[in-house]
N, C-alpha and C. Protein backbone atom coordinates (compact mmCIF):
# COMPACT_ATOMS: atom_id res chain seq x y z
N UNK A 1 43.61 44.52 58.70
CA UNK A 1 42.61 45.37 59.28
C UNK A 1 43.30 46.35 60.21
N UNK A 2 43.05 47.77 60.02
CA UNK A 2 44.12 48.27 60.66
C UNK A 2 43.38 48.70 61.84
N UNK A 3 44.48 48.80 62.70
CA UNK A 3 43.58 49.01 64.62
C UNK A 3 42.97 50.60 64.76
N UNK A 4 41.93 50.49 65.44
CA UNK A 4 41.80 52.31 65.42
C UNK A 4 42.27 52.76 66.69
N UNK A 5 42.85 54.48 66.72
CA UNK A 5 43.27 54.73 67.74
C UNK A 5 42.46 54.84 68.70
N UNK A 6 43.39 54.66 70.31
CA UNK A 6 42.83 54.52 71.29
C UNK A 6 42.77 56.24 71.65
N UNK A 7 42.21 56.75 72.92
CA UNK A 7 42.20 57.96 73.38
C UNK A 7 43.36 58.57 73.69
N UNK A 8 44.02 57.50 74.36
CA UNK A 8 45.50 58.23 74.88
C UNK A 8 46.33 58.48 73.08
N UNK A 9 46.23 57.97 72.42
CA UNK A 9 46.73 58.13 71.09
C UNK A 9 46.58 59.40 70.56
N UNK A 10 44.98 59.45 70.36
CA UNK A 10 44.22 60.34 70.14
C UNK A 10 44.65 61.51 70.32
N UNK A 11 44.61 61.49 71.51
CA UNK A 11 45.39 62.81 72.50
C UNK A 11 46.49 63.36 72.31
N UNK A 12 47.38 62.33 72.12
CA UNK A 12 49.17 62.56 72.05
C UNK A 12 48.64 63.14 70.52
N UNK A 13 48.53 62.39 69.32
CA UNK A 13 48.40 63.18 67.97
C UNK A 13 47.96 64.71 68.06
N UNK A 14 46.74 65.07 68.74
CA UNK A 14 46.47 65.66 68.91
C UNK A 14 47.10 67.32 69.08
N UNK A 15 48.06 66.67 70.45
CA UNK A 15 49.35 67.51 71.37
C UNK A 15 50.16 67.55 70.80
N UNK A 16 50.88 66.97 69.45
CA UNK A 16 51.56 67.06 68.57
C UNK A 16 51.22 67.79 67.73
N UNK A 17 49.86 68.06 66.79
CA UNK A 17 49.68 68.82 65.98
C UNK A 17 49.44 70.43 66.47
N UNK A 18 49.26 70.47 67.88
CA UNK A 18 48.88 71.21 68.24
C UNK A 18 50.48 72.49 68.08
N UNK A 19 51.39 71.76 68.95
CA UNK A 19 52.76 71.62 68.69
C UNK A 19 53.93 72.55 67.58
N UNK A 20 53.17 71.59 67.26
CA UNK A 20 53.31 71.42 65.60
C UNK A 20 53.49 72.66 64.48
N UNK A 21 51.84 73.24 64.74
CA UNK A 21 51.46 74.27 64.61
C UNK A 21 52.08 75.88 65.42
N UNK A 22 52.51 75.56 66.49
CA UNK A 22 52.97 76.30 67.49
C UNK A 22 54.23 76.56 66.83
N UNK A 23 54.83 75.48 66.63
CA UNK A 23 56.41 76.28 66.07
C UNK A 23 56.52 76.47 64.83
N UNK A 24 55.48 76.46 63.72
CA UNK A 24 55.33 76.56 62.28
C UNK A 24 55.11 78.19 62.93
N UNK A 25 54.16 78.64 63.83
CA UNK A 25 54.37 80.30 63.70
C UNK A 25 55.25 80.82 64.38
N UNK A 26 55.99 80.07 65.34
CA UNK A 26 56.76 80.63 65.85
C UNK A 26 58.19 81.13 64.98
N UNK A 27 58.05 80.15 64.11
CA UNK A 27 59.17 79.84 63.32
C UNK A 27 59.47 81.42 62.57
N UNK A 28 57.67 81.14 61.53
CA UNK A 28 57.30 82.29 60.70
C UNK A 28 57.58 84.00 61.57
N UNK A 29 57.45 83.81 62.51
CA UNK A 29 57.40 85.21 63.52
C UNK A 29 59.02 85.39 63.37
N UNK A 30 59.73 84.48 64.11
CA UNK A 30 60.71 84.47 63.83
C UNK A 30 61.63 85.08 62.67
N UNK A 31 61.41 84.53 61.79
CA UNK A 31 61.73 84.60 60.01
C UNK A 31 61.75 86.09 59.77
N UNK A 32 60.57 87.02 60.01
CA UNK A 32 59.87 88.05 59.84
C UNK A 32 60.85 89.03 60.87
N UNK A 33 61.07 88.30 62.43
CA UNK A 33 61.71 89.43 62.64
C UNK A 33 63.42 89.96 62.60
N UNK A 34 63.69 88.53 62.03
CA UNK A 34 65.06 88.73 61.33
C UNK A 34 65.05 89.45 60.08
N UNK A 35 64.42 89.30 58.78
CA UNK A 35 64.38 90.49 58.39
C UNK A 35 64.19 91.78 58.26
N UNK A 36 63.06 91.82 59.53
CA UNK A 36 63.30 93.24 59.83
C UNK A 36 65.00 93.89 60.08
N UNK A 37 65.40 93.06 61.27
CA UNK A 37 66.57 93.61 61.49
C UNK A 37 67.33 93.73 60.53
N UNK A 38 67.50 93.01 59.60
CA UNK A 38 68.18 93.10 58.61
C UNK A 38 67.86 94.49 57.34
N UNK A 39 66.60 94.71 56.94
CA UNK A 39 66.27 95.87 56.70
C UNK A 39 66.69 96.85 57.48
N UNK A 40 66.28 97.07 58.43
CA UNK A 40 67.01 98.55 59.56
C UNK A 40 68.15 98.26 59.76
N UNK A 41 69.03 97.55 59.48
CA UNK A 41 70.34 97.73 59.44
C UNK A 41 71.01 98.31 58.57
N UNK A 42 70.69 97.68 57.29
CA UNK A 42 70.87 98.37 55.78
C UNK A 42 70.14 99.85 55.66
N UNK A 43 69.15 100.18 56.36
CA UNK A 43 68.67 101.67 56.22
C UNK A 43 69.50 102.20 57.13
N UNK A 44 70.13 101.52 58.27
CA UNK A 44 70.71 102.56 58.97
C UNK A 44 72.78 102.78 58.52
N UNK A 45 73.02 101.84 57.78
CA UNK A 45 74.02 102.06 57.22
C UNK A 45 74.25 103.18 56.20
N UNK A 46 73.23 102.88 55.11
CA UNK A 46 72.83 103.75 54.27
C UNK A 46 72.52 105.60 54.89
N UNK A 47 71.91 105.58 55.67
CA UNK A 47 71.40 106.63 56.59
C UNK A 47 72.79 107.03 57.24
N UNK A 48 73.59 106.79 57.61
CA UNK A 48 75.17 107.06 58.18
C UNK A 48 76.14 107.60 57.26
N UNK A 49 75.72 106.50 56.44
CA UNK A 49 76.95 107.32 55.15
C UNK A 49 76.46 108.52 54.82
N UNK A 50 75.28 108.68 54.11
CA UNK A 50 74.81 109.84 53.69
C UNK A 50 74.51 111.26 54.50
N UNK A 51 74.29 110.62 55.86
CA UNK A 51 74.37 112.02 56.87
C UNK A 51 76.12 112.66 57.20
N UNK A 52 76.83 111.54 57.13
CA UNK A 52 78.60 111.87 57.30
C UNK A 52 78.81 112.56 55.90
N UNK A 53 78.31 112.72 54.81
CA UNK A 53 78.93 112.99 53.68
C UNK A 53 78.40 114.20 53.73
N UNK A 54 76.95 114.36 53.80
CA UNK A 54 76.34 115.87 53.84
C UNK A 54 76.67 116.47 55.01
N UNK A 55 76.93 116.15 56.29
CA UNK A 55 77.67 117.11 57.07
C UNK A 55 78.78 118.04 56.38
N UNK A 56 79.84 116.73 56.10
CA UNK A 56 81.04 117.39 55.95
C UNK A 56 81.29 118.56 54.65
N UNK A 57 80.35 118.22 53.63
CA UNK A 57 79.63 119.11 52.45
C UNK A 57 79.18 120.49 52.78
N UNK A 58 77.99 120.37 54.03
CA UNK A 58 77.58 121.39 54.57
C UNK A 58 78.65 122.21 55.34
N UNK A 59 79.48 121.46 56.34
CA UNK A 59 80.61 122.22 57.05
C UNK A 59 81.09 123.10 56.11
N UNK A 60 81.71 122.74 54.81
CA UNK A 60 82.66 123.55 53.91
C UNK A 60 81.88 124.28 53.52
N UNK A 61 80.83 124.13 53.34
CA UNK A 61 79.84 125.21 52.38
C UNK A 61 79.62 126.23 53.45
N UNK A 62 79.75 126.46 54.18
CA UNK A 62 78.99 127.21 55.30
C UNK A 62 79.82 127.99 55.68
N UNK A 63 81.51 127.28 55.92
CA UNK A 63 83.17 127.66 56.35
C UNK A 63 83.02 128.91 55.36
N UNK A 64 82.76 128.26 54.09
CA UNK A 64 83.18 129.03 52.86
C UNK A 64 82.34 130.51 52.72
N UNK A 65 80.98 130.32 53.19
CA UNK A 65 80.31 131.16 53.16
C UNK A 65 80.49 132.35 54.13
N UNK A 66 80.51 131.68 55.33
CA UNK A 66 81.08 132.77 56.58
C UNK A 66 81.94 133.85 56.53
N UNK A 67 83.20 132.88 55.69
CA UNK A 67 84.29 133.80 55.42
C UNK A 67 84.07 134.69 54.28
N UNK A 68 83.14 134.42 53.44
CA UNK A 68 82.72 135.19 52.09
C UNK A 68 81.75 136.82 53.09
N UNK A 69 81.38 136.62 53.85
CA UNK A 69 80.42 136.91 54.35
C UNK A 69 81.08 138.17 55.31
N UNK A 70 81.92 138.22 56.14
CA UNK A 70 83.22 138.54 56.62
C UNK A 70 83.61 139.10 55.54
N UNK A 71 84.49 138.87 55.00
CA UNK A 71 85.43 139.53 53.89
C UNK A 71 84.53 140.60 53.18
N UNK A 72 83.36 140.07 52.71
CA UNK A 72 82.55 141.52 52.16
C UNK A 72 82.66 142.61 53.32
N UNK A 73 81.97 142.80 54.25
CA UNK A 73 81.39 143.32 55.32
C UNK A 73 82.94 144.05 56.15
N UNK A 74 84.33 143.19 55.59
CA UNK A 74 85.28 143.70 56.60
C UNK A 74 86.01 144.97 57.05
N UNK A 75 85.29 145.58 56.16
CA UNK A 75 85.96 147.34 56.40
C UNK A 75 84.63 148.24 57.16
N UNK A 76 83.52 147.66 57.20
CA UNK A 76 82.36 148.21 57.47
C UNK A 76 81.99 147.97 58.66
N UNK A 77 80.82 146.82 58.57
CA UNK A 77 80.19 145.69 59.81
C UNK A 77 80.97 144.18 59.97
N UNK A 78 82.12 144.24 60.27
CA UNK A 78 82.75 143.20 60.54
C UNK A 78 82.00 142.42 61.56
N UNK A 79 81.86 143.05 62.57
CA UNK A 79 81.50 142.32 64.08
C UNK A 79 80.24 141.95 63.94
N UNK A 80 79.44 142.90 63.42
CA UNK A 80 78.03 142.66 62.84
C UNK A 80 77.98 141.45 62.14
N UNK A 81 78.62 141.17 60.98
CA UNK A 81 78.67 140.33 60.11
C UNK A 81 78.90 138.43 60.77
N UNK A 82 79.88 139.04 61.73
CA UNK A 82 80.19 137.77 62.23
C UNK A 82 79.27 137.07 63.51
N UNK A 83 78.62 138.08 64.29
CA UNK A 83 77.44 137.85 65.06
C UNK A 83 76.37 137.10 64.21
N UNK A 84 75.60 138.23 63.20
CA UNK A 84 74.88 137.53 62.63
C UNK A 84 75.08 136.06 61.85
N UNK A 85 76.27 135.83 61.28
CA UNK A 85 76.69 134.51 60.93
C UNK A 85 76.41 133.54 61.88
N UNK A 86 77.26 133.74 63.36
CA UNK A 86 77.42 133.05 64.63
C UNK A 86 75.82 132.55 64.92
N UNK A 87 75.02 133.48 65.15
CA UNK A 87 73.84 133.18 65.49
C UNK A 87 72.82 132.55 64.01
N UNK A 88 72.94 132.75 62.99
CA UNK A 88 72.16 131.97 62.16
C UNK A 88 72.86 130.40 62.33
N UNK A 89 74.05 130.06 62.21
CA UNK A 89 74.14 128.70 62.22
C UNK A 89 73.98 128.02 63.41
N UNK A 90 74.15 128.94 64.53
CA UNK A 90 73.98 128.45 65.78
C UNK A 90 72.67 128.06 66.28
N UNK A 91 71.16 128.89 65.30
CA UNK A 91 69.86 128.67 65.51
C UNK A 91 69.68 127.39 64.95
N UNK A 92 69.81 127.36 63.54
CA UNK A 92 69.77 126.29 62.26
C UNK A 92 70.62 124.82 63.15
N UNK A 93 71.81 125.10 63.82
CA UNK A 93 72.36 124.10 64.57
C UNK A 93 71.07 122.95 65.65
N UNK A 94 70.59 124.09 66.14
CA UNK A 94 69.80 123.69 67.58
C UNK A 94 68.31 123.14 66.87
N UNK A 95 67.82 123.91 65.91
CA UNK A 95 66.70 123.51 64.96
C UNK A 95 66.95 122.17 64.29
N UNK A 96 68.20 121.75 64.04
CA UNK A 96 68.37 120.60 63.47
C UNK A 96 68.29 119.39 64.71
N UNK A 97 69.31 119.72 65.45
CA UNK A 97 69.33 118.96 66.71
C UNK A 97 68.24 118.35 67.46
N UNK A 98 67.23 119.33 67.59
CA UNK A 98 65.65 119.54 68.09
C UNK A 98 65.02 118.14 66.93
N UNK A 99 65.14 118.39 65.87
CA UNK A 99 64.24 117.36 64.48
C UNK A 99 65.16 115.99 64.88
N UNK A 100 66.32 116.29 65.07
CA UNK A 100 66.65 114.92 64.75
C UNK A 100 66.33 114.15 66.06
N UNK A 101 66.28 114.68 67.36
CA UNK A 101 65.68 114.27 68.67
C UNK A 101 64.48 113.56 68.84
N UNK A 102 63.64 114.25 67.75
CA UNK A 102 62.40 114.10 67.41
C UNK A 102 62.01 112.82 66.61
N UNK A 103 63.06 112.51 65.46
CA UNK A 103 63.02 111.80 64.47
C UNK A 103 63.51 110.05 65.31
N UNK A 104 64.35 110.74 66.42
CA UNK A 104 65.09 109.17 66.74
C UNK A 104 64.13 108.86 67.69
N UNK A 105 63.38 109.25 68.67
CA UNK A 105 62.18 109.07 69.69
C UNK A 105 61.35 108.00 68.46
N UNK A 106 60.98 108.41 67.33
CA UNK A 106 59.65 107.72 66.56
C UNK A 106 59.88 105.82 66.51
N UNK A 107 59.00 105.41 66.55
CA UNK A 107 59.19 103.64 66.71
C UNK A 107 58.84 103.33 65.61
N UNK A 108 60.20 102.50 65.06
CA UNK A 108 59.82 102.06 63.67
C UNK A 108 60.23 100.70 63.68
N UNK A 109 61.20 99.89 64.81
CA UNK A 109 61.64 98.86 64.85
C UNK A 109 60.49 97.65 65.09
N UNK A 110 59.99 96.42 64.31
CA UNK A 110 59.39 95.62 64.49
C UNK A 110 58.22 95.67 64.88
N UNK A 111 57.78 96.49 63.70
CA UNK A 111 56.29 97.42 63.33
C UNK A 111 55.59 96.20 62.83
N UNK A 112 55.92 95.79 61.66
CA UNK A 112 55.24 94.65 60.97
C UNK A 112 55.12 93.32 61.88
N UNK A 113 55.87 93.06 62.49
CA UNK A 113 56.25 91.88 63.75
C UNK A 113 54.94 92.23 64.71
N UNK A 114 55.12 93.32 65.57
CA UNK A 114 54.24 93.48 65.99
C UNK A 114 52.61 93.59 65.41
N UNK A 115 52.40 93.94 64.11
CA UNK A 115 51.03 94.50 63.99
C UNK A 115 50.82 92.69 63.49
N UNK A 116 51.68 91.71 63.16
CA UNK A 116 50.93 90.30 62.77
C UNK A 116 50.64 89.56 64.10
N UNK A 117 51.55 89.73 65.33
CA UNK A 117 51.39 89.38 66.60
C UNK A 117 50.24 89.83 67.22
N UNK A 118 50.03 90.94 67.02
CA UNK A 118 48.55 91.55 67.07
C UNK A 118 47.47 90.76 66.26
N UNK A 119 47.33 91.12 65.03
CA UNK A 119 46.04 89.96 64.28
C UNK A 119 46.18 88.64 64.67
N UNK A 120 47.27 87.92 65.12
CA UNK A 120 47.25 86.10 65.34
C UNK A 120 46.25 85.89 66.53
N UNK A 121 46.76 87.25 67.46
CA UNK A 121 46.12 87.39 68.69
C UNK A 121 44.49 87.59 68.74
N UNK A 122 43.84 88.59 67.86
CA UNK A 122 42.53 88.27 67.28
C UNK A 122 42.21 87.16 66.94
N UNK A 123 42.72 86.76 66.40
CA UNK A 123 42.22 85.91 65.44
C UNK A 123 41.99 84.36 66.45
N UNK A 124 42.97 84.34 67.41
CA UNK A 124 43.18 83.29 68.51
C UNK A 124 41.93 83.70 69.75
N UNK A 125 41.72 84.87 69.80
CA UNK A 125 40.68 85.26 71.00
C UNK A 125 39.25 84.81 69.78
N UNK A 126 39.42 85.57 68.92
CA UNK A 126 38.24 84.94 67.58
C UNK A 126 37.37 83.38 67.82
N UNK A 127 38.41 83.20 67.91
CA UNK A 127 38.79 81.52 67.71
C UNK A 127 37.98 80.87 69.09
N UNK A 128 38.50 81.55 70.34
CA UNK A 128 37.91 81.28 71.47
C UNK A 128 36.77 81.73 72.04
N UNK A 129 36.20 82.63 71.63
CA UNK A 129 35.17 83.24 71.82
C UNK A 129 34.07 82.70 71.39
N UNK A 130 34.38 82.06 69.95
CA UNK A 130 33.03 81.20 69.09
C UNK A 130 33.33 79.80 69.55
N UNK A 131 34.30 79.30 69.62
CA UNK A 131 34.11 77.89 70.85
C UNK A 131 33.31 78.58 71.91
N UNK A 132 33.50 79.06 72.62
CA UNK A 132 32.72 79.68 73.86
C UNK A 132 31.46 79.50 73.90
N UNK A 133 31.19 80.47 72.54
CA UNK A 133 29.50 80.46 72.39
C UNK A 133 29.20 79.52 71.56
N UNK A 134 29.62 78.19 71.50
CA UNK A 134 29.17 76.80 70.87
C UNK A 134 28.51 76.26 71.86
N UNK A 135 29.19 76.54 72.85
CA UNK A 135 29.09 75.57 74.26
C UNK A 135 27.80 75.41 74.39
């Protein structure tokens, strides 16, 4: 005949499942925000190489152009030629600079982390609110 539990039993099971439960999401939260990092790491590797390669692409293309640009113009509007060069890449420089200022300010790190920390949190006030109005 098996004994039934007493209260203090009761209780402890209870504080255990409760527990229990506590580090099953903590765990899951966890889990979630290691792959994030792991995603934005790999985008930002990816994102490095490809901005170092198109720089140095763009540098030559531009070197190349300047001097194309110059050399036409060099018996004529030399100085002209080279102002206007100076100042288009120098605008296009600061215009880029400006976006990418812009682009690194934006929050993208532990978006998903956050927006489930958010619903658990509903869902836990949810939870307490209709106990509340049981009472």
């Amino acid at each position: 005949m098996p004994q039934s539990q007493g209260p203090v039993q009761r209780l402890w099971q209870a504080g255990k499942n409760v527990l229990m439960t506590l580090l099953a999401t903590g765990e899951t939260r966890l889990r979630l925000i290691v792959l994030e990092l792991e995603e934005e790491r790999a985008r930002l590797i990816t994102l490095l190489m490809l901005v170092g390669i198109s720089l140095i692409l763009l540098m030559l293309g531009i070197t190349a152009l300047t001097a194309l640009v110059v050399v036409v113009f060099w018996e004529t509007y030399r100085l002209q030629a080279l102002a206007i060069c100076t100042a288009v890449l120098l605008g296009g420089g600061l215009c880029l600079a400006w976006y990418c200022l812009r682009l690194a300010k934006r929050r993208t790190l532990f978006v998903s982390t956050l927006k489930q920390l958010a619903l658990d949190r509903e869902i836990a006030e949810g939870e307490r609110q209709e106990s509340g109005n049981d009472r």
